[in-house]
PDB file of N, CA and C in Angstrom:
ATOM      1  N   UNK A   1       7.439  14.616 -10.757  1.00  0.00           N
ATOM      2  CA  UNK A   1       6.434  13.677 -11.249  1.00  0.00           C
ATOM      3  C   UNK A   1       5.336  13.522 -10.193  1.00  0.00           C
ATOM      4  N   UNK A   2       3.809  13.436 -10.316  1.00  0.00           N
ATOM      5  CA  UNK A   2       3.077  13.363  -9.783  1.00  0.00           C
ATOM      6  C   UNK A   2       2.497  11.927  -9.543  1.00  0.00           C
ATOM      7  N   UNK A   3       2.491  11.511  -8.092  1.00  0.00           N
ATOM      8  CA  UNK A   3       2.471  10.120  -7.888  1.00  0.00           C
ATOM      9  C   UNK A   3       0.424  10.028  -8.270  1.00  0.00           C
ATOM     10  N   UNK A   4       0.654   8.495  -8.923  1.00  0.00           N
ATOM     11  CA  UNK A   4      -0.999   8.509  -9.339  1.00  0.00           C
ATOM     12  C   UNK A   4      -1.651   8.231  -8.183  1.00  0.00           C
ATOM     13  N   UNK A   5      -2.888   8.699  -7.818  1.00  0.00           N
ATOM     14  CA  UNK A   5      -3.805   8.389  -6.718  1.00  0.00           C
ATOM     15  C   UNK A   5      -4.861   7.687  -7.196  1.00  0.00           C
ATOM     16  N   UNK A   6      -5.277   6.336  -6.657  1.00  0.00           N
ATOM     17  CA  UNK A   6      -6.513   5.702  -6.865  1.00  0.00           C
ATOM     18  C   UNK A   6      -7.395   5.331  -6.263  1.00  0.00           C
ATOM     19  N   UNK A   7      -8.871   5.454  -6.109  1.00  0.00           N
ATOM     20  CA  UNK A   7      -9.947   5.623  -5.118  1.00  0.00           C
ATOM     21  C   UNK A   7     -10.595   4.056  -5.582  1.00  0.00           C
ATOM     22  N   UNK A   8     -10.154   3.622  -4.323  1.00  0.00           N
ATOM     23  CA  UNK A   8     -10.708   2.008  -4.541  1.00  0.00           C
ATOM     24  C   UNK A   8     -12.005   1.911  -4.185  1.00  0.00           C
ATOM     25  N   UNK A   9     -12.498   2.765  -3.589  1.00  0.00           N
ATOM     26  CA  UNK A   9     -14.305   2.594  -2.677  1.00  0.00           C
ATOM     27  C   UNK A   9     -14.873   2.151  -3.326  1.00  0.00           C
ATOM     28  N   UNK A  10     -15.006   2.978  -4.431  1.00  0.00           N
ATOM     29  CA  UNK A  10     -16.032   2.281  -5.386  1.00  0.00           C
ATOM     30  C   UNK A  10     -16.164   0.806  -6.042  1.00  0.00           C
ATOM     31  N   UNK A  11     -15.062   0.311  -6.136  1.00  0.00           N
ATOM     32  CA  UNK A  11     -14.651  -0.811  -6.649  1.00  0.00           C
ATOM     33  C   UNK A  11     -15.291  -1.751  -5.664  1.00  0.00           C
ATOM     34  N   UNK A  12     -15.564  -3.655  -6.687  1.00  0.00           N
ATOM     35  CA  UNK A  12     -16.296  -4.639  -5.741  1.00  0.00           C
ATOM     36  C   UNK A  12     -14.657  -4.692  -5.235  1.00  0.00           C
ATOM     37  N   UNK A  13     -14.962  -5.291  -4.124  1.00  0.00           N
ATOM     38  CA  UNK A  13     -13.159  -6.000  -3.277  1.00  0.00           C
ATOM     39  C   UNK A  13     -12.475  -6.837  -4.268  1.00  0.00           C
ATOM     40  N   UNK A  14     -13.110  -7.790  -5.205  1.00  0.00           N
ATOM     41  CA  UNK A  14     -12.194  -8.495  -6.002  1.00  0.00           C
ATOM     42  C   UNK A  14     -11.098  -7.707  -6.606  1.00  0.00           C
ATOM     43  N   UNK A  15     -11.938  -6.577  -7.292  1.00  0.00           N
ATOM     44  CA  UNK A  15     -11.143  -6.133  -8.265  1.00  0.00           C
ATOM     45  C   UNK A  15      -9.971  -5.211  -7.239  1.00  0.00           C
ATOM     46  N   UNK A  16     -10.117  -4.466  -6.392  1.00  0.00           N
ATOM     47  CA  UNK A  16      -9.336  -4.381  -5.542  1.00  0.00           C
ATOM     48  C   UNK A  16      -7.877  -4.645  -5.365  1.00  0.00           C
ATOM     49  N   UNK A  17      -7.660  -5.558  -5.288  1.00  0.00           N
ATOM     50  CA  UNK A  17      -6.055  -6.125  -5.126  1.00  0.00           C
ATOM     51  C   UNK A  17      -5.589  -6.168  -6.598  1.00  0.00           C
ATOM     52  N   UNK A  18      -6.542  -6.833  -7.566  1.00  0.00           N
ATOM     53  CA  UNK A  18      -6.104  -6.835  -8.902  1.00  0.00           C
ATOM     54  C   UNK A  18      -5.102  -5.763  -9.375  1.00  0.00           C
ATOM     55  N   UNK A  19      -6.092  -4.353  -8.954  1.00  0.00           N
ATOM     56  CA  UNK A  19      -5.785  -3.284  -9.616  1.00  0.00           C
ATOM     57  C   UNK A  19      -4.723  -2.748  -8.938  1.00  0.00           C
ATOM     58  N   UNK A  20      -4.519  -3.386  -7.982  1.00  0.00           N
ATOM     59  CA  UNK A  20      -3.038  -2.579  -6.562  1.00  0.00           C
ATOM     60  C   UNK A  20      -2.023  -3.377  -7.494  1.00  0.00           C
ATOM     61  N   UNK A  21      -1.606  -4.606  -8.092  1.00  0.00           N
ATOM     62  CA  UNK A  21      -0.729  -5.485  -7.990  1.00  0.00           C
ATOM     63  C   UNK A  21      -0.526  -4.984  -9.897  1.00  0.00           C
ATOM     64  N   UNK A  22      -1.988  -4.851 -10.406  1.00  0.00           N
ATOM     65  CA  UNK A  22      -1.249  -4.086 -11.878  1.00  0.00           C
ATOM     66  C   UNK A  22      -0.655  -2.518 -11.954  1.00  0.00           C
ATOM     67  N   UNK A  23      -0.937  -2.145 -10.963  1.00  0.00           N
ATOM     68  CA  UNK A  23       0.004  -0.348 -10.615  1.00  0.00           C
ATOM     69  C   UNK A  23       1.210  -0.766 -10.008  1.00  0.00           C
ATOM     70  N   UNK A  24       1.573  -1.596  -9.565  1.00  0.00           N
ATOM     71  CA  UNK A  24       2.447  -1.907  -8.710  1.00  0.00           C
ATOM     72  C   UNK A  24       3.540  -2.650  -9.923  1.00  0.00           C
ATOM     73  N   UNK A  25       2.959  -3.627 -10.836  1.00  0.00           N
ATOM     74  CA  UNK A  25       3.829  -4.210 -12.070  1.00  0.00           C
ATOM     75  C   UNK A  25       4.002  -3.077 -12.996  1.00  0.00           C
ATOM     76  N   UNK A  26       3.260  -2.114 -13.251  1.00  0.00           N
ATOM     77  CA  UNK A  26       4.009  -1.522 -14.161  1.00  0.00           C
ATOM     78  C   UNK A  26       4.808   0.155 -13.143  1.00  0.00           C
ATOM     79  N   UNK A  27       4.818  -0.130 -12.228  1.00  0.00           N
ATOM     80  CA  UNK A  27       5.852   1.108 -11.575  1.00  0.00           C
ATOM     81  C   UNK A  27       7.438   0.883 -11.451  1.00  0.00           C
ATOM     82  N   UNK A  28       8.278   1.762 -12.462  1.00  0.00           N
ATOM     83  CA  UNK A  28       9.798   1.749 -12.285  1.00  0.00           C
ATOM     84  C   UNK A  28      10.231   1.336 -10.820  1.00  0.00           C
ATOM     85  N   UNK A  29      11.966   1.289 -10.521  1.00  0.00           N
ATOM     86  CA  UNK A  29      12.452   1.246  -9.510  1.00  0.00           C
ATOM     87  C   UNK A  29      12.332   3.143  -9.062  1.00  0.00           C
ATOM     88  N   UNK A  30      11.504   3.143  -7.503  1.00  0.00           N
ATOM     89  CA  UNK A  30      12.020   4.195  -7.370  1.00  0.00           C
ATOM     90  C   UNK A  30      10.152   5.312  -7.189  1.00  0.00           C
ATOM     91  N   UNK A  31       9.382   4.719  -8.236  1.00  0.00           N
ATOM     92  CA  UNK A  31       8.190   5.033  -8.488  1.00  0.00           C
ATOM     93  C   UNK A  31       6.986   4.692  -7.025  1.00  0.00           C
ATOM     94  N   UNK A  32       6.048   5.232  -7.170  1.00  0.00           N
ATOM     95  CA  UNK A  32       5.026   4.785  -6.608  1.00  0.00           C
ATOM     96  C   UNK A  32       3.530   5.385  -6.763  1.00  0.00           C
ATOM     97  N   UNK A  33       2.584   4.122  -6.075  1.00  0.00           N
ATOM     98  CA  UNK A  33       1.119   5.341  -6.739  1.00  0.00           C
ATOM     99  C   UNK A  33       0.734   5.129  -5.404  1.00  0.00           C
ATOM    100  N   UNK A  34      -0.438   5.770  -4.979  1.00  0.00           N
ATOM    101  CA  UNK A  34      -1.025   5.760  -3.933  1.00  0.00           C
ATOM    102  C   UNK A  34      -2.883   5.347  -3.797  1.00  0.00           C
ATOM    103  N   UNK A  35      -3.486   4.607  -2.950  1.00  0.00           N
ATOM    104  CA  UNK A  35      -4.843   4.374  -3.175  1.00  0.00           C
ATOM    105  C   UNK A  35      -5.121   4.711  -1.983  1.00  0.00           C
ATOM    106  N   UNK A  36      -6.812   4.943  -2.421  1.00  0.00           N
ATOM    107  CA  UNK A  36      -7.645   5.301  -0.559  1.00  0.00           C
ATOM    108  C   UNK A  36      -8.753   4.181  -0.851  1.00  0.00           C
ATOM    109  N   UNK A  37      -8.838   3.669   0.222  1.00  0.00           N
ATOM    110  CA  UNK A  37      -9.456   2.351   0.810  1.00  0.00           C
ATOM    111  C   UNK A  37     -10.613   2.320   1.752  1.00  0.00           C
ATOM    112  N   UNK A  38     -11.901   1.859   1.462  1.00  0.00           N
ATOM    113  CA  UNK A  38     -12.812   2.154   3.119  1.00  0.00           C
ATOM    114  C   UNK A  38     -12.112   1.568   4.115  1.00  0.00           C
ATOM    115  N   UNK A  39     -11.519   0.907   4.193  1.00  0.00           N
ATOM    116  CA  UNK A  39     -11.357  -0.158   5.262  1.00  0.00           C
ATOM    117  C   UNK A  39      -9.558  -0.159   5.503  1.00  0.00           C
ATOM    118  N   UNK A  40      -8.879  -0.590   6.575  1.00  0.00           N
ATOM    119  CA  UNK A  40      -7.417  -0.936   6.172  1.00  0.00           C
ATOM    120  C   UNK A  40      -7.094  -1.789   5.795  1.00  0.00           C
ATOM    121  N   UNK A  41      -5.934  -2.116   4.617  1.00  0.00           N
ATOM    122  CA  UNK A  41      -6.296  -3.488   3.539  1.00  0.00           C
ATOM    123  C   UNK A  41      -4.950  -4.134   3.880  1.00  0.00           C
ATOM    124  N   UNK A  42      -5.363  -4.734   5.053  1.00  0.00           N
ATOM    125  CA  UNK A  42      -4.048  -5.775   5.713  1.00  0.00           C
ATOM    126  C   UNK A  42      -4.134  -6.743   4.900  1.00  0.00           C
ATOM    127  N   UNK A  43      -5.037  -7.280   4.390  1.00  0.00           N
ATOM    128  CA  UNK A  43      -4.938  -8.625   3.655  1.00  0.00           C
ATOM    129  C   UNK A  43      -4.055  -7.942   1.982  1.00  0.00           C
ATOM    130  N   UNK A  44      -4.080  -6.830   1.649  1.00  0.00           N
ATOM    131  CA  UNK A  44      -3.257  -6.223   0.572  1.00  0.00           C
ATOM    132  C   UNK A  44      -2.158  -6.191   1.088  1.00  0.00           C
ATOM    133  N   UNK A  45      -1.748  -5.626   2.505  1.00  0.00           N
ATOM    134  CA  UNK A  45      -0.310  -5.524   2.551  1.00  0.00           C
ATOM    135  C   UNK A  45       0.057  -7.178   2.752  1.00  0.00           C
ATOM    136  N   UNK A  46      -0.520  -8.374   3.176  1.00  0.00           N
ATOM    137  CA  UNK A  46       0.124  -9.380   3.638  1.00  0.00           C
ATOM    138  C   UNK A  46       0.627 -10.048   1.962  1.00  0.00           C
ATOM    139  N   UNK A  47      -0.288  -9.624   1.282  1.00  0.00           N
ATOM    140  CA  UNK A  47      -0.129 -10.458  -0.424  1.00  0.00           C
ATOM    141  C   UNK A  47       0.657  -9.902  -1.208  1.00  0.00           C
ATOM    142  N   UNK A  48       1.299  -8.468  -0.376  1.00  0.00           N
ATOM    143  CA  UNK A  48       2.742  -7.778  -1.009  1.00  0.00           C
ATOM    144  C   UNK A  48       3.673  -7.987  -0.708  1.00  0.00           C
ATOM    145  N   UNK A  49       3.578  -8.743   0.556  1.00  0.00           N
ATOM    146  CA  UNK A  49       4.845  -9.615   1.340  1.00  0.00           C
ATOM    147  C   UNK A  49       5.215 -10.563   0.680  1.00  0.00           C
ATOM    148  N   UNK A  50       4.043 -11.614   0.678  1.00  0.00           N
ATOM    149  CA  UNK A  50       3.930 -12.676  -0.015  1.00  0.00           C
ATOM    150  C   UNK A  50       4.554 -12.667  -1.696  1.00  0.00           C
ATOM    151  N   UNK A  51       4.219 -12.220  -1.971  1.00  0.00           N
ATOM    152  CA  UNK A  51       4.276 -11.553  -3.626  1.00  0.00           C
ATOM    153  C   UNK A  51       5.589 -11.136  -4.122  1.00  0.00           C
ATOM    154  N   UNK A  52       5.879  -9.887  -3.642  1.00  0.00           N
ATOM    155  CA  UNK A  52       7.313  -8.972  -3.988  1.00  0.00           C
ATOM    156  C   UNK A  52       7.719  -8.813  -2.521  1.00  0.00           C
ATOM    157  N   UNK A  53       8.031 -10.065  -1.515  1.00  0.00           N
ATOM    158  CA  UNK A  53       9.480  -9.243  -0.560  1.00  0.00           C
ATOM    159  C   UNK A  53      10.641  -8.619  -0.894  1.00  0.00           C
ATOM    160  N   UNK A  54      10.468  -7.782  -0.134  1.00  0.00           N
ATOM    161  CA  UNK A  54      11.982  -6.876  -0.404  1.00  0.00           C
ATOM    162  C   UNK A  54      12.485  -6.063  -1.343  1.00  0.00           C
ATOM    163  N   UNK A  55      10.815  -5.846  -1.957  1.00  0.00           N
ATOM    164  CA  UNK A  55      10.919  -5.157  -2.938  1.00  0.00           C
ATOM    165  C   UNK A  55      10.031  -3.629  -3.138  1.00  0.00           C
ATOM    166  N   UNK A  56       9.086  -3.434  -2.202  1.00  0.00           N
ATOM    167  CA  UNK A  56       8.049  -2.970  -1.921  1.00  0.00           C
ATOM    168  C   UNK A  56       8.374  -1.878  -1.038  1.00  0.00           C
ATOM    169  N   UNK A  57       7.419  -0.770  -0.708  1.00  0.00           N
ATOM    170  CA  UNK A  57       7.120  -0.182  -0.050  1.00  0.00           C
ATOM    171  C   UNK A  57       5.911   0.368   0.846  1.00  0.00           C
ATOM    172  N   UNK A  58       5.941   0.216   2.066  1.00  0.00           N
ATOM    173  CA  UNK A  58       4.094   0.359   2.774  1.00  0.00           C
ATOM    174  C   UNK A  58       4.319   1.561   3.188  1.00  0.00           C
ATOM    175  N   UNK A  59       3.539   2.556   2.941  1.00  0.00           N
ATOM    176  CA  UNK A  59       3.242   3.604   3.993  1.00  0.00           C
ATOM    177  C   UNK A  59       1.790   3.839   4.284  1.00  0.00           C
ATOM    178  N   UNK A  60       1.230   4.079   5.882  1.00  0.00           N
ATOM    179  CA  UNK A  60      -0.475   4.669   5.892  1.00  0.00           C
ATOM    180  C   UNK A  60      -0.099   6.554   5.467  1.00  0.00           C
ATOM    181  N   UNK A  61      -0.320   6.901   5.049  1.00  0.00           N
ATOM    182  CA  UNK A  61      -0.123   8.424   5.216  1.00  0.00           C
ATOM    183  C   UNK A  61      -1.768   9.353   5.935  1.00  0.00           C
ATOM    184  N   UNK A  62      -2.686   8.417   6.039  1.00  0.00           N
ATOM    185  CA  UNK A  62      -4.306   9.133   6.287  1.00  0.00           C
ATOM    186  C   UNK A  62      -4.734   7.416   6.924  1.00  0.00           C
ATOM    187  N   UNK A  63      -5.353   7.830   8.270  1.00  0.00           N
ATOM    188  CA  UNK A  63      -6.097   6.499   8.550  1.00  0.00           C
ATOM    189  C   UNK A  63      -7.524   6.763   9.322  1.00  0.00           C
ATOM    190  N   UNK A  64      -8.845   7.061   8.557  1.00  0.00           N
ATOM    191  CA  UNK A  64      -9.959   7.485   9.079  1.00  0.00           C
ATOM    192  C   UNK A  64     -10.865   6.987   8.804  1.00  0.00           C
ATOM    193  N   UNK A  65     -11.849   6.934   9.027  1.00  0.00           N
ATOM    194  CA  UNK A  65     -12.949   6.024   9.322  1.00  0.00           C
ATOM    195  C   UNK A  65     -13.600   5.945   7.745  1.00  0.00           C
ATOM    196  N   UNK A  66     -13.411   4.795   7.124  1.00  0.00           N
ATOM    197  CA  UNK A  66     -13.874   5.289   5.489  1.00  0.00           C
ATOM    198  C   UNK A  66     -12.892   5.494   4.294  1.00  0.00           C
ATOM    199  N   UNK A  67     -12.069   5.669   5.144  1.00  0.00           N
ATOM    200  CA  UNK A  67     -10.857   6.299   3.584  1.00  0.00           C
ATOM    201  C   UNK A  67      -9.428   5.841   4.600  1.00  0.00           C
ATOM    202  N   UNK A  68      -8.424   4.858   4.196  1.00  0.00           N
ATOM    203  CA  UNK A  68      -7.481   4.483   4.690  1.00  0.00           C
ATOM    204  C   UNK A  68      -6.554   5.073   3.053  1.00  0.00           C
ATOM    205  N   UNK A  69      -5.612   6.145   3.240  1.00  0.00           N
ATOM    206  CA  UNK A  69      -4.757   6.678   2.252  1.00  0.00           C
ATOM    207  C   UNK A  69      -3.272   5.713   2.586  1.00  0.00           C
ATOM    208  N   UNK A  70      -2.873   5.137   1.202  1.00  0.00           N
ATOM    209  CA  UNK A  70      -1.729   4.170   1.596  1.00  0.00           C
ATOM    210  C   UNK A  70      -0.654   4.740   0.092  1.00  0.00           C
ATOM    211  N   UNK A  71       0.125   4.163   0.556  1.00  0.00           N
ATOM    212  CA  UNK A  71       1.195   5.131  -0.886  1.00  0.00           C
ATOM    213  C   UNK A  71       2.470   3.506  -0.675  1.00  0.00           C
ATOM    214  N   UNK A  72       2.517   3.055  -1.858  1.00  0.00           N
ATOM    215  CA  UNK A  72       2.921   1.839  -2.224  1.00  0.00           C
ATOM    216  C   UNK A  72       4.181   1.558  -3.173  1.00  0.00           C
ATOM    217  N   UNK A  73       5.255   1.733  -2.723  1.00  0.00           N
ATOM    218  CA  UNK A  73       6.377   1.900  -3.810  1.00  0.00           C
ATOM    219  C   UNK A  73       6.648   0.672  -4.407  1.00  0.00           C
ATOM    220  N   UNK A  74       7.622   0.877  -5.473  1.00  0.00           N
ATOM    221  CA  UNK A  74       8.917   0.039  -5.980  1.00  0.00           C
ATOM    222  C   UNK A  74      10.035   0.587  -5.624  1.00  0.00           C
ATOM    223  N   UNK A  75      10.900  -0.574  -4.677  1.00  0.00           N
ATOM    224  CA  UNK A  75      11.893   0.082  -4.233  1.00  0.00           C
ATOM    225  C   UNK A  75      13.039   0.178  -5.340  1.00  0.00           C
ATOM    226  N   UNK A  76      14.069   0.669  -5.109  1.00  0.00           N
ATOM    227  CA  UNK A  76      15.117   0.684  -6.278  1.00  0.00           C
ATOM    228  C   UNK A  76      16.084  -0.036  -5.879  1.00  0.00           C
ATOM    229  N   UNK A  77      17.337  -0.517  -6.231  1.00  0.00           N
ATOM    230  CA  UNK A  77      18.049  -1.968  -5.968  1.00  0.00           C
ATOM    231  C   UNK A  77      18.822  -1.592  -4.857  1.00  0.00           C
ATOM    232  N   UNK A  78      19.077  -2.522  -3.969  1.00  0.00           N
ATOM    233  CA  UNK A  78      19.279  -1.742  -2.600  1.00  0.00           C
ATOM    234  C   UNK A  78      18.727  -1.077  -1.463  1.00  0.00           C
ATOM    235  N   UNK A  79      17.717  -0.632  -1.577  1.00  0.00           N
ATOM    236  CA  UNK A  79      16.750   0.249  -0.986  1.00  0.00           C
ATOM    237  C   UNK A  79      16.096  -0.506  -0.453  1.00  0.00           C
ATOM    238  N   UNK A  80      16.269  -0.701   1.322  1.00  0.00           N
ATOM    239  CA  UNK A  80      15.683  -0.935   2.224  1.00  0.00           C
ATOM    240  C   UNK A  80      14.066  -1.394   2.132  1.00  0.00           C
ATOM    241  N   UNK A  81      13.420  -2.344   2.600  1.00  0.00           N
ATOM    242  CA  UNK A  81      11.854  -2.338   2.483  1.00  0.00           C
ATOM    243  C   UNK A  81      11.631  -1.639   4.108  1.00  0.00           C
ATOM    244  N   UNK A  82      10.172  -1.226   3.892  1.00  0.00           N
ATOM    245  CA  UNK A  82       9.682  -0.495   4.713  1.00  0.00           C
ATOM    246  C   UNK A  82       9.379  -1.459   5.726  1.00  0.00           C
ATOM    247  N   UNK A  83       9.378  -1.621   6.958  1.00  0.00           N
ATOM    248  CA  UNK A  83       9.402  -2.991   7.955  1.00  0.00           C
ATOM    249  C   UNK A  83       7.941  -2.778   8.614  1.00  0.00           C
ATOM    250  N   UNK A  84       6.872  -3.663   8.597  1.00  0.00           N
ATOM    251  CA  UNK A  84       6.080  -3.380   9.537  1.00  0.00           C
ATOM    252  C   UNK A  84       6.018  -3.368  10.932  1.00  0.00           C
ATOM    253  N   UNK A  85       5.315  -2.925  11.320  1.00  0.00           N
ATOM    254  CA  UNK A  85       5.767  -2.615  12.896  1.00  0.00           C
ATOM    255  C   UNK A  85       5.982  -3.224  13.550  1.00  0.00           C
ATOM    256  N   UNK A  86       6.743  -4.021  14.522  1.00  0.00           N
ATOM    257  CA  UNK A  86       6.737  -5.233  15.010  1.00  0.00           C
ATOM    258  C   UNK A  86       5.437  -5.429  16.338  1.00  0.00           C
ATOM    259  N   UNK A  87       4.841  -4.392  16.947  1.00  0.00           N
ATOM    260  CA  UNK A  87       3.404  -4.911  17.518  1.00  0.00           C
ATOM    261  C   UNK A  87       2.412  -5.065  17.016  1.00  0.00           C
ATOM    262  N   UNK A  88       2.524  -4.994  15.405  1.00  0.00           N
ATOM    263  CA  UNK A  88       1.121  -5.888  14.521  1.00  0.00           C
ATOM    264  C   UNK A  88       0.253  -4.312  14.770  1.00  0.00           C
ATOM    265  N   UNK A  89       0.740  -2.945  14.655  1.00  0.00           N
ATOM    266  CA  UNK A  89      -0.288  -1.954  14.446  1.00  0.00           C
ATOM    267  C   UNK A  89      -0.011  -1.905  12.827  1.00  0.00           C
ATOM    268  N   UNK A  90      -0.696  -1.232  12.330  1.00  0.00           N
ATOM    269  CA  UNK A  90      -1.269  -0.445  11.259  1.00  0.00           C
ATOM    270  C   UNK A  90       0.211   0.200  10.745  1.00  0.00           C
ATOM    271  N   UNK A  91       0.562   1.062  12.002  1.00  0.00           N
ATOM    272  CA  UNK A  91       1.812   1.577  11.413  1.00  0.00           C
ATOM    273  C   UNK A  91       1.482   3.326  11.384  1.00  0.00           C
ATOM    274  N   UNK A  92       0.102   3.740  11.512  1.00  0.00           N
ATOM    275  CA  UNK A  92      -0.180   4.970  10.802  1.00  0.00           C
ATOM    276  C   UNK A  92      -0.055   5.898  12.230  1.00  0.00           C
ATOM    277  N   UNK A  93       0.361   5.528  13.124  1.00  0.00           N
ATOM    278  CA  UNK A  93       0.362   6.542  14.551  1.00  0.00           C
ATOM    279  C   UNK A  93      -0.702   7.416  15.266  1.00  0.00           C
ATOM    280  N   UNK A  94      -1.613   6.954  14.296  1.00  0.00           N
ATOM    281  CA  UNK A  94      -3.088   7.885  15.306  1.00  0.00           C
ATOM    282  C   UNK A  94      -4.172   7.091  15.101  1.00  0.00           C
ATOM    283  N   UNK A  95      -4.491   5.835  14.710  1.00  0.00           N
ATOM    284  CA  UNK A  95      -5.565   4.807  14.905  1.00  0.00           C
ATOM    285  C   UNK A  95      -5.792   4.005  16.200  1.00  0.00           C
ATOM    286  N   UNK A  96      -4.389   3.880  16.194  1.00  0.00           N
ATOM    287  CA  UNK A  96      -4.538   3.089  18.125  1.00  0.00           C
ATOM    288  C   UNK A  96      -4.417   1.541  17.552  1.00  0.00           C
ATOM    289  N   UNK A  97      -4.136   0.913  16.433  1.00  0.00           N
ATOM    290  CA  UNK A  97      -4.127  -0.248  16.051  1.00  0.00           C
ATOM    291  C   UNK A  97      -3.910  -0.659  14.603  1.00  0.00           C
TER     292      UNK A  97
END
């Protein structure tokens, strides 16, 4: 199955999170889609905490100046959540933050 990719740039910021949190309600246990972002959307990952703990998945897979690539699961029952880093980076290993 091919995970869906969605290009948020274009989008105003409102709609933004909207559209992360309706891909995110309709994805099975197990599923996930992925979006690219100008910016890194910490305030998205903090409202997935907030929202669905322990249910979620964060990964950066691309972190460059303009396009932040993030891939966002539903975990399946049991299945570990992805932990953010505990020094408050990004997580993506080549931004420096």
């Amino acid at each position: 199955m091919t995970t869906p990719l969605y290009d948020f740039r274009s989008l105003a910021p409102v709609e933004r999170h909207q559209l992360a949190f309706q891909n995110f309600d309709a994805l099975a246990p197990g599923e996930a889609f992925e979006l690219i972002n100008d910016h890194e959307p910490r305030g998205l990952l903090m409202q997935f905490g907030m929202r669905h703990p322990d249910s979620f998945s964060w990964r950066v897979l691309d972190a460059q100046p303009g396009a932040w690539h993030i891939r966002i699961g539903r975990l399946k029952a049991g299945e570990a959540p992805t932990a953010a880093p505990a020094d408050g980076s990004c997580g993506c290993g080549g931004c420096g933050g």
